[in-house]
C-alpha atoms as a PDB file:
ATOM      1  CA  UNK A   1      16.102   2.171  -3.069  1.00  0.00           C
ATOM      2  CA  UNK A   2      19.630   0.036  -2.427  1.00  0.00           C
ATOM      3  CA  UNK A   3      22.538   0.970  -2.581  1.00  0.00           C
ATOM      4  CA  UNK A   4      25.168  -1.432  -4.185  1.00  0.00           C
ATOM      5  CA  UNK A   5      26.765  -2.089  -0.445  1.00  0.00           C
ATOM      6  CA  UNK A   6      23.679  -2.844   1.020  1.00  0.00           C
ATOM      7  CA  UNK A   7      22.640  -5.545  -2.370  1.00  0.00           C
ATOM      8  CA  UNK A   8      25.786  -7.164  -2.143  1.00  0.00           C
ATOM      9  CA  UNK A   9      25.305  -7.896   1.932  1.00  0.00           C
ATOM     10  CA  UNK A  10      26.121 -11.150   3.067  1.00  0.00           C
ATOM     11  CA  UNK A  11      24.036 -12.461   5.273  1.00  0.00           C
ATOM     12  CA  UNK A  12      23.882 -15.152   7.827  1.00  0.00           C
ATOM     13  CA  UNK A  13      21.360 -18.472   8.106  1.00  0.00           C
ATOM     14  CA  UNK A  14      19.259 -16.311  10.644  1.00  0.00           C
ATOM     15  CA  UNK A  15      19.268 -13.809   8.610  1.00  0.00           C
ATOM     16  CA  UNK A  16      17.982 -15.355   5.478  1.00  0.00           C
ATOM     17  CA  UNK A  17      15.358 -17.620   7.715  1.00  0.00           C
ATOM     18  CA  UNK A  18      14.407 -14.209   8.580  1.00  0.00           C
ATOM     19  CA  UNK A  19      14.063 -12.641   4.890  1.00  0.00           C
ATOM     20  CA  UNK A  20      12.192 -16.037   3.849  1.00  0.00           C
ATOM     21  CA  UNK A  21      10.246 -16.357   6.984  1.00  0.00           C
ATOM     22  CA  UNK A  22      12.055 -19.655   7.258  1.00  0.00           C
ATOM     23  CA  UNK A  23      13.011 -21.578   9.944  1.00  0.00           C
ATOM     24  CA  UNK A  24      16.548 -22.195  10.025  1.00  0.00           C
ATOM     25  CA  UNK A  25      16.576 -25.935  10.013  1.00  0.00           C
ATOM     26  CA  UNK A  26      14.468 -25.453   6.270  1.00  0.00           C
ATOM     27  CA  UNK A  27      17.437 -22.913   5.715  1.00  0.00           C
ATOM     28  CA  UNK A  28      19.710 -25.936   6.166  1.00  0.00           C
ATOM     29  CA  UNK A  29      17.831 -28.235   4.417  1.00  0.00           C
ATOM     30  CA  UNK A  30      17.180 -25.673   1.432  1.00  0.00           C
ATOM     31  CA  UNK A  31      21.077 -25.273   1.375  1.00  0.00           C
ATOM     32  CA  UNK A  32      21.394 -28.928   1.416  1.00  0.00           C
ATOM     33  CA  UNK A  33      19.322 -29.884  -1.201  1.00  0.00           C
ATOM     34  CA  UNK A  34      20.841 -27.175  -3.609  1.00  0.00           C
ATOM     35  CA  UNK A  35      18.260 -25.318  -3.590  1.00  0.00           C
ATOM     36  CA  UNK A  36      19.771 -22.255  -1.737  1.00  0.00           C
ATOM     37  CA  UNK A  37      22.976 -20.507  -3.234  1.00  0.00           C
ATOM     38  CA  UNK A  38      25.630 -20.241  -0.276  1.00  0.00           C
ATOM     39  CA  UNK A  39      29.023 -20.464   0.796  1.00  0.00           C
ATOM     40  CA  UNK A  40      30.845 -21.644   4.174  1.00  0.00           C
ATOM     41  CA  UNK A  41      33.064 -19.714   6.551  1.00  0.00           C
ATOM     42  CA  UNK A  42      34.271 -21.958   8.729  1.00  0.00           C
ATOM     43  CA  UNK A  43      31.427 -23.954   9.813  1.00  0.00           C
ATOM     44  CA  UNK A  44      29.151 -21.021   9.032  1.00  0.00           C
ATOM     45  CA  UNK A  45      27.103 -20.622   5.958  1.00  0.00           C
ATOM     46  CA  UNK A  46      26.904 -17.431   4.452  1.00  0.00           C
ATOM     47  CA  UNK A  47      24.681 -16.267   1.712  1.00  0.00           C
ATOM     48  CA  UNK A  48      24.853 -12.504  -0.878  1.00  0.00           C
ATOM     49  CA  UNK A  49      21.682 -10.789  -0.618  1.00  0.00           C
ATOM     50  CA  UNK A  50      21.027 -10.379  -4.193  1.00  0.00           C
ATOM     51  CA  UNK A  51      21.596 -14.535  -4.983  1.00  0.00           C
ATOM     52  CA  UNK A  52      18.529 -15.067  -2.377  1.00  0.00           C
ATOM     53  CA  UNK A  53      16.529 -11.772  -3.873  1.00  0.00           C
ATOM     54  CA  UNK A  54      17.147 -13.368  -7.249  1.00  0.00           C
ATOM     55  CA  UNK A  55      15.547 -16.729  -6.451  1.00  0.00           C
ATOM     56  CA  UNK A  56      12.306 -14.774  -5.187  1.00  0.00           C
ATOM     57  CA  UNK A  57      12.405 -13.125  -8.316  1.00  0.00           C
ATOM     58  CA  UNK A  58      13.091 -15.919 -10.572  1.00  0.00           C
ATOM     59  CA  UNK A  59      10.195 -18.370  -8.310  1.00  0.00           C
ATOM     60  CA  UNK A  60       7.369 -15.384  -9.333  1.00  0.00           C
ATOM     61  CA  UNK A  61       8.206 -15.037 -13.104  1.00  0.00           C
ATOM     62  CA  UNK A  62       7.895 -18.861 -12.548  1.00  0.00           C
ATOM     63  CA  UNK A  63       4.573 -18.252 -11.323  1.00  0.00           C
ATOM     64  CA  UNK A  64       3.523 -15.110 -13.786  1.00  0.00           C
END
C-alpha cells in the first residue's frame, strides 16, 4: 500500500524510463509527442507518479 507522499512523488526521466522499462531517449520522445504528462525544472523534466500510474491504468482498461 502507498502512502499519499510516496503517490504524489515526482520523479525524474531515469526514473520513469525505469518504471516503464523505457529508455530515456523514448522518455523524451514520449514527452515530446504529448504522450507523457510532465513538467520542466530548469532544463529537467519532471513527472508526478500518479499522472504516469494513471496512463498504465487508463492504456489496460483500453485493452480490457
Amino acid at each position: 500500500m502507498t502512502t499519499s507522499r510516496e503517490s504524489s512523488q515526482i520523479m525524474t526521466v531515469e526514473e520513469v524510463a525505469d518504471f516503464l522499462k523505457l529508455s530515456k531517449i523514448t522518455v523524451y520522445k514520449l514527452v515530446k509527442k504529448g504522450d507523457l504528462p510532465g513538467f520542466r525544472v530548469g532544463n529537467s523534466w519532471r513527472f508526478r507518479r500518479e499522472m504516469i500510474a494513471g496512463i498504465i491504468s487508463k492504456q489496460q482498461d483500453l485493452k480490457a
